[in-house]
Protein backbone atom coordinates (compact mmCIF):
# COMPACT_ATOMS: atom_id res chain seq x y z
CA UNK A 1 0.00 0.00 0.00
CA UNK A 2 1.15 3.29 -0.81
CA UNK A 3 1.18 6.41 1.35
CA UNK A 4 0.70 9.90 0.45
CA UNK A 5 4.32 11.24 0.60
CA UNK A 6 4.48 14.05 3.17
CA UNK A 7 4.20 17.14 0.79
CA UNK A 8 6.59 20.78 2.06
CA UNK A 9 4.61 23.68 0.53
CA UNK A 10 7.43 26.29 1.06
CA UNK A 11 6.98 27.21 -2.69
CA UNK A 12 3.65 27.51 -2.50
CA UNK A 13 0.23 27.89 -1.66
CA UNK A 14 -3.34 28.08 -2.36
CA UNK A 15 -7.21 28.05 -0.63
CA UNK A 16 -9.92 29.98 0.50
CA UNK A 17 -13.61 31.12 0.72
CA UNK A 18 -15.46 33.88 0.94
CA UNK A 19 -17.05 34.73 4.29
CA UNK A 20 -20.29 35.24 2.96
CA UNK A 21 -20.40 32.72 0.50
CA UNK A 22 -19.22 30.21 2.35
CA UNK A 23 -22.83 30.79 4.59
CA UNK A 24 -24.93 30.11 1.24
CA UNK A 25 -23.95 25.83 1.91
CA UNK A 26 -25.59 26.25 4.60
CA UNK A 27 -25.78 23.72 7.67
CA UNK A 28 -23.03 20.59 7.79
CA UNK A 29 -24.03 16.95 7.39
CA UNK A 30 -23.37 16.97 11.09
CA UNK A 31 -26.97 17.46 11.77
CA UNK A 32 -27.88 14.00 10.17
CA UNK A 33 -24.75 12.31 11.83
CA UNK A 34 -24.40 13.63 15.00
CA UNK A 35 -28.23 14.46 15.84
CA UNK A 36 -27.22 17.93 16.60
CA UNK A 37 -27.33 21.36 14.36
CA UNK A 38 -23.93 22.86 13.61
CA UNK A 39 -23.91 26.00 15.92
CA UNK A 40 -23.48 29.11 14.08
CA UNK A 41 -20.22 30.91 14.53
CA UNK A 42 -20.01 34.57 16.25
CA UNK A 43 -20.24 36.94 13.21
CA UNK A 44 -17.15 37.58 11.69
CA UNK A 45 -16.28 40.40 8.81
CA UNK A 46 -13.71 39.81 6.36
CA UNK A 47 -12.34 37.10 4.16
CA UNK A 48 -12.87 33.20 4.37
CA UNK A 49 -9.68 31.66 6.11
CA UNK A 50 -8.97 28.48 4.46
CA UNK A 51 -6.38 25.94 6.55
CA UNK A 52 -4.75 22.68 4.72
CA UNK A 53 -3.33 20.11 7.37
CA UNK A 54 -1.19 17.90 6.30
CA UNK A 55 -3.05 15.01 8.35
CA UNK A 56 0.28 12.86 7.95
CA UNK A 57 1.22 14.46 10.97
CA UNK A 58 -1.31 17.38 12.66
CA UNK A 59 -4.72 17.25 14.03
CA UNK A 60 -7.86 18.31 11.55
CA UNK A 61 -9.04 19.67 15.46
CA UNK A 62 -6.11 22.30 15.26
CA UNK A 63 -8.24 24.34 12.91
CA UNK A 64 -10.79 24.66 15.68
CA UNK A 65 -7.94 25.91 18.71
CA UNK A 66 -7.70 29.53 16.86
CA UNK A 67 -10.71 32.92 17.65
CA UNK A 68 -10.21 36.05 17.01
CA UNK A 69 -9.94 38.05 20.84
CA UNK A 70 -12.77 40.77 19.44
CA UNK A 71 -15.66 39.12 19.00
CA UNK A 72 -15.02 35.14 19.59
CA UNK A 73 -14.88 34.11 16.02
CA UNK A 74 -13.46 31.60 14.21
CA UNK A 75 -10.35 32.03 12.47
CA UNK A 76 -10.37 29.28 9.81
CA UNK A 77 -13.52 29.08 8.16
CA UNK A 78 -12.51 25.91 6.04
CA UNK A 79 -10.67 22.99 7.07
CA UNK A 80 -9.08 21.15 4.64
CA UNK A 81 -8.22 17.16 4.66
CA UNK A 82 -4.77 16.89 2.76
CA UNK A 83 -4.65 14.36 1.17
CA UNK A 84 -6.69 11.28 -0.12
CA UNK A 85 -5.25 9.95 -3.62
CA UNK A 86 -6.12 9.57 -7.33
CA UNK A 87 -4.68 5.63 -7.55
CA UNK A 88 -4.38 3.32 -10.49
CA UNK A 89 -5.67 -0.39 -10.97
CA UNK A 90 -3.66 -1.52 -13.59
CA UNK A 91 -5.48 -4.52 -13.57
CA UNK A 92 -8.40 -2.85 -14.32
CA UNK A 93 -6.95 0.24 -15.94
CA UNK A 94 -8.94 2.93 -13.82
CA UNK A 95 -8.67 5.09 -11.02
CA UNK A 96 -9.99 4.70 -7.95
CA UNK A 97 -9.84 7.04 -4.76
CA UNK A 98 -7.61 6.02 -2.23
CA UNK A 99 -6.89 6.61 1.57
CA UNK A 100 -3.52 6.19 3.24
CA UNK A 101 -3.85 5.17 7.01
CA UNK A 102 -3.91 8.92 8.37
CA UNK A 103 -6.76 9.92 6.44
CA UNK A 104 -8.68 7.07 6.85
CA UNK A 105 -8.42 7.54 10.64
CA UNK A 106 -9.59 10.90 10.36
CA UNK A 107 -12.76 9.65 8.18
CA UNK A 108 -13.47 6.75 10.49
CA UNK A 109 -13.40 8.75 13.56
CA UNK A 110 -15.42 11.61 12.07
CA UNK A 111 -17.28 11.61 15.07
CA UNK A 112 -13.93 13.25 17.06
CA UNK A 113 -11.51 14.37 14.46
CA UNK A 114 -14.78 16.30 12.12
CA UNK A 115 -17.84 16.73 13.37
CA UNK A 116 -16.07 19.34 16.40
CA UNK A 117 -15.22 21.34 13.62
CA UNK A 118 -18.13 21.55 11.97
CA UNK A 119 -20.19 22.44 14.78
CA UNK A 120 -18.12 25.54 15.50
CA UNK A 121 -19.10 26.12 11.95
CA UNK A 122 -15.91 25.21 9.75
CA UNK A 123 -16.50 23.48 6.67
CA UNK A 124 -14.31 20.48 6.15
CA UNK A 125 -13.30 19.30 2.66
CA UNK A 126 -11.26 16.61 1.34
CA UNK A 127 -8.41 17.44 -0.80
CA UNK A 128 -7.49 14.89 -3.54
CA UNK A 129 -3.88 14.30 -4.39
CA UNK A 130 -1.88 12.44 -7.12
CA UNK A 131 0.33 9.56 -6.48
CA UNK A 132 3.27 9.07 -8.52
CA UNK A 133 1.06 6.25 -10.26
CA UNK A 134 0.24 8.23 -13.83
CA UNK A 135 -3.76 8.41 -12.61
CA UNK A 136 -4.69 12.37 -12.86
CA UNK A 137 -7.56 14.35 -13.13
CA UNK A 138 -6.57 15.22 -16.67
CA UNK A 139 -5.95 11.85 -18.48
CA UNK A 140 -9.48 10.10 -17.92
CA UNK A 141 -10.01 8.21 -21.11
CA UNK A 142 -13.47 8.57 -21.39
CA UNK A 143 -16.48 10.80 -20.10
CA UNK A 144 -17.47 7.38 -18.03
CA UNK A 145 -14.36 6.50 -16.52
CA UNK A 146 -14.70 10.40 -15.42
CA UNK A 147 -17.90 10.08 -14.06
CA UNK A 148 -16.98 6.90 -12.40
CA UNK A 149 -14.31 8.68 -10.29
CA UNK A 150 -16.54 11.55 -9.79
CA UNK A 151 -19.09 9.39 -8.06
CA UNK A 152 -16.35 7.37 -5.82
CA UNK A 153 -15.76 11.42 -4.49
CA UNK A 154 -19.19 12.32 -3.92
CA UNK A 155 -19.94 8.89 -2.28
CA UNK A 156 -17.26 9.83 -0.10
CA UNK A 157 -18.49 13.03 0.71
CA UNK A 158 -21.89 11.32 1.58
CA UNK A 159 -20.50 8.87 3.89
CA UNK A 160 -18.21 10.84 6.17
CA UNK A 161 -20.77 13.55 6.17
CA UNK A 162 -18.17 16.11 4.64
CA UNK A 163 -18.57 19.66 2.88
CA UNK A 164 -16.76 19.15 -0.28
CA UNK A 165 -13.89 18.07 -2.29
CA UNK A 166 -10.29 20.20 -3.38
CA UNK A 167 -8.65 19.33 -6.14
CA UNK A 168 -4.89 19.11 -6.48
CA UNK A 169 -3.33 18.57 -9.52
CA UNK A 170 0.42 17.14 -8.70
CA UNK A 171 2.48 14.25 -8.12
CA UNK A 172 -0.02 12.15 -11.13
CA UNK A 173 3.17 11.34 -13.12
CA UNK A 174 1.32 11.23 -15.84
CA UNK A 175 2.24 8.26 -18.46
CA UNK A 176 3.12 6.15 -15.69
CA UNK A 177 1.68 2.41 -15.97
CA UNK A 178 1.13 3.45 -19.37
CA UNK A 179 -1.64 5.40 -18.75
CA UNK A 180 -1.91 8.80 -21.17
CA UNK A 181 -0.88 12.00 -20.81
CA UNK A 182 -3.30 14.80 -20.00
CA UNK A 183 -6.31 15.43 -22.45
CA UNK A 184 -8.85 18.47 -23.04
CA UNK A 185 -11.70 16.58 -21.77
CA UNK A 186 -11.10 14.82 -18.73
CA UNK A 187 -11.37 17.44 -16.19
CA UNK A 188 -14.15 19.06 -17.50
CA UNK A 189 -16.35 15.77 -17.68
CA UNK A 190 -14.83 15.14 -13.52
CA UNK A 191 -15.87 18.23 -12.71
CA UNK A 192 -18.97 18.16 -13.90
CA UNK A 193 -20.28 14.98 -13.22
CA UNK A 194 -18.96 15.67 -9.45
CA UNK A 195 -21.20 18.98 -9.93
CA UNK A 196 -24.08 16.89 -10.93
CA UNK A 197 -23.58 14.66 -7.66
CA UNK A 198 -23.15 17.36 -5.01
CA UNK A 199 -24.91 20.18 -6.45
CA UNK A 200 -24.81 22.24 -3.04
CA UNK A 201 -21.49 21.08 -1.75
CA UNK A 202 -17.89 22.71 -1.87
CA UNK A 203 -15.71 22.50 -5.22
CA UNK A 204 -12.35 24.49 -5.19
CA UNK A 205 -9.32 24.47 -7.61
CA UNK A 206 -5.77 24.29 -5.72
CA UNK A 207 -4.79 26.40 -9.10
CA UNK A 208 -1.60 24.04 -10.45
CA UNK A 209 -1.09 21.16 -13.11
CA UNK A 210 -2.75 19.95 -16.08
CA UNK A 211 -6.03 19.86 -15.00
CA UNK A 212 -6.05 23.64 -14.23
CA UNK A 213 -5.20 24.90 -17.31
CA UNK A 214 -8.24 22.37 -18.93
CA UNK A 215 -11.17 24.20 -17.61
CA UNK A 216 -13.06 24.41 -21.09
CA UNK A 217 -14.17 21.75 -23.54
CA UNK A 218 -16.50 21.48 -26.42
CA UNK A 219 -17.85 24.69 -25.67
CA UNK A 220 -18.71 23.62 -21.73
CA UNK A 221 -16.09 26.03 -19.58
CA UNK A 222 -16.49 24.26 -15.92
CA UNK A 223 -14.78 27.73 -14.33
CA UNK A 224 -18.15 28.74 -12.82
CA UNK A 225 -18.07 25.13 -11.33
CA UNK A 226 -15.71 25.98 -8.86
CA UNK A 227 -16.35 27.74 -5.56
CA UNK A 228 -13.36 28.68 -4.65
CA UNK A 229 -10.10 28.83 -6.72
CA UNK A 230 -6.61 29.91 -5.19
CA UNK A 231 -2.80 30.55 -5.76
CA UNK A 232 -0.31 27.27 -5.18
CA UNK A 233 2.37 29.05 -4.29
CA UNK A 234 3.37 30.33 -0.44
CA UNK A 235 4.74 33.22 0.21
CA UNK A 236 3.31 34.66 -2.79
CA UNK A 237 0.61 36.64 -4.43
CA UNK A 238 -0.71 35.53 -7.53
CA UNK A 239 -4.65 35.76 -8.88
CA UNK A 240 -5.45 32.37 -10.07
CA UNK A 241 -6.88 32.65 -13.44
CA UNK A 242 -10.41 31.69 -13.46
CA UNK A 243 -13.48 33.27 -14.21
CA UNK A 244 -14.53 33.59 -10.44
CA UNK A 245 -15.73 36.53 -8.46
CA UNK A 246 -12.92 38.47 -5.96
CA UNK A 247 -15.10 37.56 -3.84
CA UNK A 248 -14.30 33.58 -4.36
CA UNK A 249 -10.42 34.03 -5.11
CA UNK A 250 -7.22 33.67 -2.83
CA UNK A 251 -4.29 35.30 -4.79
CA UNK A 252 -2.48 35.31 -0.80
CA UNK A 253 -1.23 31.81 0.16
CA UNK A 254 0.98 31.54 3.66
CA UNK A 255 2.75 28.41 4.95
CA UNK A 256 2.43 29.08 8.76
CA UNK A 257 5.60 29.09 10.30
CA UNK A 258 7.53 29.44 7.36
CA UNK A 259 6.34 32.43 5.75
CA UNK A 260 7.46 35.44 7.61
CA UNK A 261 5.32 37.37 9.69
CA UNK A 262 5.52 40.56 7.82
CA UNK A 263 4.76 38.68 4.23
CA UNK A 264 1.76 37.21 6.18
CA UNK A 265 0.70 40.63 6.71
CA UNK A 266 1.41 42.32 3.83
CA UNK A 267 -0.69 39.35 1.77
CA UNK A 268 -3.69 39.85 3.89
CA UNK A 269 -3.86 43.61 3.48
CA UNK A 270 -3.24 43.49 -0.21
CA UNK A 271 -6.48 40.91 -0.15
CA UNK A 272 -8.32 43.30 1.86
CA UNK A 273 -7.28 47.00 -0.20
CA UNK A 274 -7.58 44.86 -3.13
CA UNK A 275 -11.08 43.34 -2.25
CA UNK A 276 -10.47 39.25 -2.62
CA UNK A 277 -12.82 37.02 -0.48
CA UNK A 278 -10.64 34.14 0.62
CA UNK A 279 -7.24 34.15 2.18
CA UNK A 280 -4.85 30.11 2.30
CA UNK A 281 -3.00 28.97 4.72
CA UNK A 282 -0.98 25.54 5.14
CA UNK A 283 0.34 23.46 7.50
CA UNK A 284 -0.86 24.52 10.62
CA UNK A 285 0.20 22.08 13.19
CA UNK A 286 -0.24 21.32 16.88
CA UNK A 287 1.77 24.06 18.43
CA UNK A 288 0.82 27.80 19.57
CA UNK A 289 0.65 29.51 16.05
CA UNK A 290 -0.78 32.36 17.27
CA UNK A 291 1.49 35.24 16.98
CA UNK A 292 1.84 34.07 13.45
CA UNK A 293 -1.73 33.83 12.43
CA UNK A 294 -2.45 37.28 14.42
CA UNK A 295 0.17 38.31 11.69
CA UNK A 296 -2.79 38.11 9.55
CA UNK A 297 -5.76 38.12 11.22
CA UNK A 298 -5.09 41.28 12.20
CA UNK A 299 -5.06 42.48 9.19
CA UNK A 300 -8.31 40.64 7.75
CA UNK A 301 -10.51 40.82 10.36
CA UNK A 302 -8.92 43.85 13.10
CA UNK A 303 -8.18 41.57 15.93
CA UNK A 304 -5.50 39.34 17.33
CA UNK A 305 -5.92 35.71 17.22
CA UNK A 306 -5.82 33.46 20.76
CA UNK A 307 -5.18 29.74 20.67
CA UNK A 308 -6.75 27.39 23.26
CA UNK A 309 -5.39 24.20 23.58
């Protein structure tokens, strides 16, 4: 069984939703699982803070440890899963969706590791990785093998009661057990057959690979598909380029703890002066983080961050 390898995003970065939009999904599955509403969060104003953890080695719960000190909201709006895999059965030639042992945990014991986090009001999504085995998002060789994998996500999404899925073009290796390099098609039938599925849940683009530069296909451009869209590279700014809204964009993208305070800051008052909705961060781990995400959320939202353990 292979592992998702332990991924360092120093170079770059990418997620986020908007504050307000994220609101339009509306309650968490948690209601049906747990038997109990999602309580709303205190109001906060300002962009959606999105949080990758690398679940290799951190705690999905750290995502729920950080409010702002004015006010009592949360910090991270979105929690994100990294990463389940895009496998191949070369016996079968297709590609399934697989779980190393970390995430599976985290799915089996949704009960502990998700549901907390949802009823603070974070949205959780599953981000979906390549793995070095040549099965990507772009090389599907037909609009049914697409659809197949698209239903294998949204089944997932059903069954752990999550808010949505993040795609992540990298590590495919395309042309690996000869299976094809990328095509025009194949994302655009994934994305919409996964649209078809889970009409109300969370799509978002981490903006690198193949796949993201395939968004249109015999006249069907799957851009408006996404929710949320935003720049792979830390440390940086960069507008991903998709026909989104500000409002659903993260050109800011931060690895906490490596990015420098001051480049933290700078990134989230160029999204606010500039008027984008969503603001990534990765890696957050189990420590006290919270002089560097004040860096920012003092900046977004006006107000220092405080971390209970």
């Amino acid at each position: 069984m292979k592992f998702t390898p332990v991924r360092s995003r120093a170079r770059r970065a990418a997620l986020a939703l908007s504050a307000v939009a994220a609101l339009a999904f509306g309650t968490t599955a948690t209601a049906t699982t747990t038997g109990a509403a999602a309580a709303p969060a205190p109001a906060k104003q300002g962009p959606t803070s999105v949080a990758y953890i690398e679940v290799n080695n951190n705690s999905m719960l750290n995502a729920g440890k950080y409010t702002l000190a004015d006010g009592g909201g949360n910090v991270f709006d979105v929690a994100v899963i990294f990463a389940a895999n895009i496998n191949y059965d070369t016996g079968t030639k297709s590609a399934y969706l697989h779980f190393n042992e970390n995430v599976q945990r985290v799915l089996d014991n949704a009960a502990t590791q998700i549901r907390p986090l949802q009823q603070k009001g974070i949205k959780v999504v599953l981000s979906v990785l390549g793995n070095h085995q040549g099965a990507g998002f772009a090389n599907f060789p037909s609009r049914q093998a697409a659809s197949a994998f698209a239903r294998q996500l949204s089944d997932a999404v059903a069954e752990y009661g999550l808010d949505g899925i993040d795609f992540d073009d990298e590590y495919a290796e395309y042309g690996n057990n000869g299976t094809a390099q990328p095509n025009d098609s194949s994302f655009v039938h994934l994305v919409t057959a996964l649209r078809a599925n889970m009409p109300d849940k969370i799509i978002s683009l981490y903006n690198i690979g193949p796949a993201a530069s395939r968004l249109s296909y015999g006249g069907v451009d799957v851009s408006t598909e996404f929710d949320y869209a935003w720049n792979p590279y830390y440390g940086t700014w960069q507008v991903p380029g998709i026909a989104l809204p500000k409002s659903k964009l993260s050109p800011a993208a931060v690895e906490i703890g490596r990015t420098s305070q001051s480049t933290s800051a700078d990134l989230a008052r160029r999204t606010v002066d500039e008027g984008y909705g969503v603001y990534l961060t990765y890696n957050l781990d189990g420590g006290d983080r919270s002089s560097d995400v004040s860096a920012f959320t003092r900046e977004l939202y006006g107000s220092e961050a405080v971390h209970t353990p």
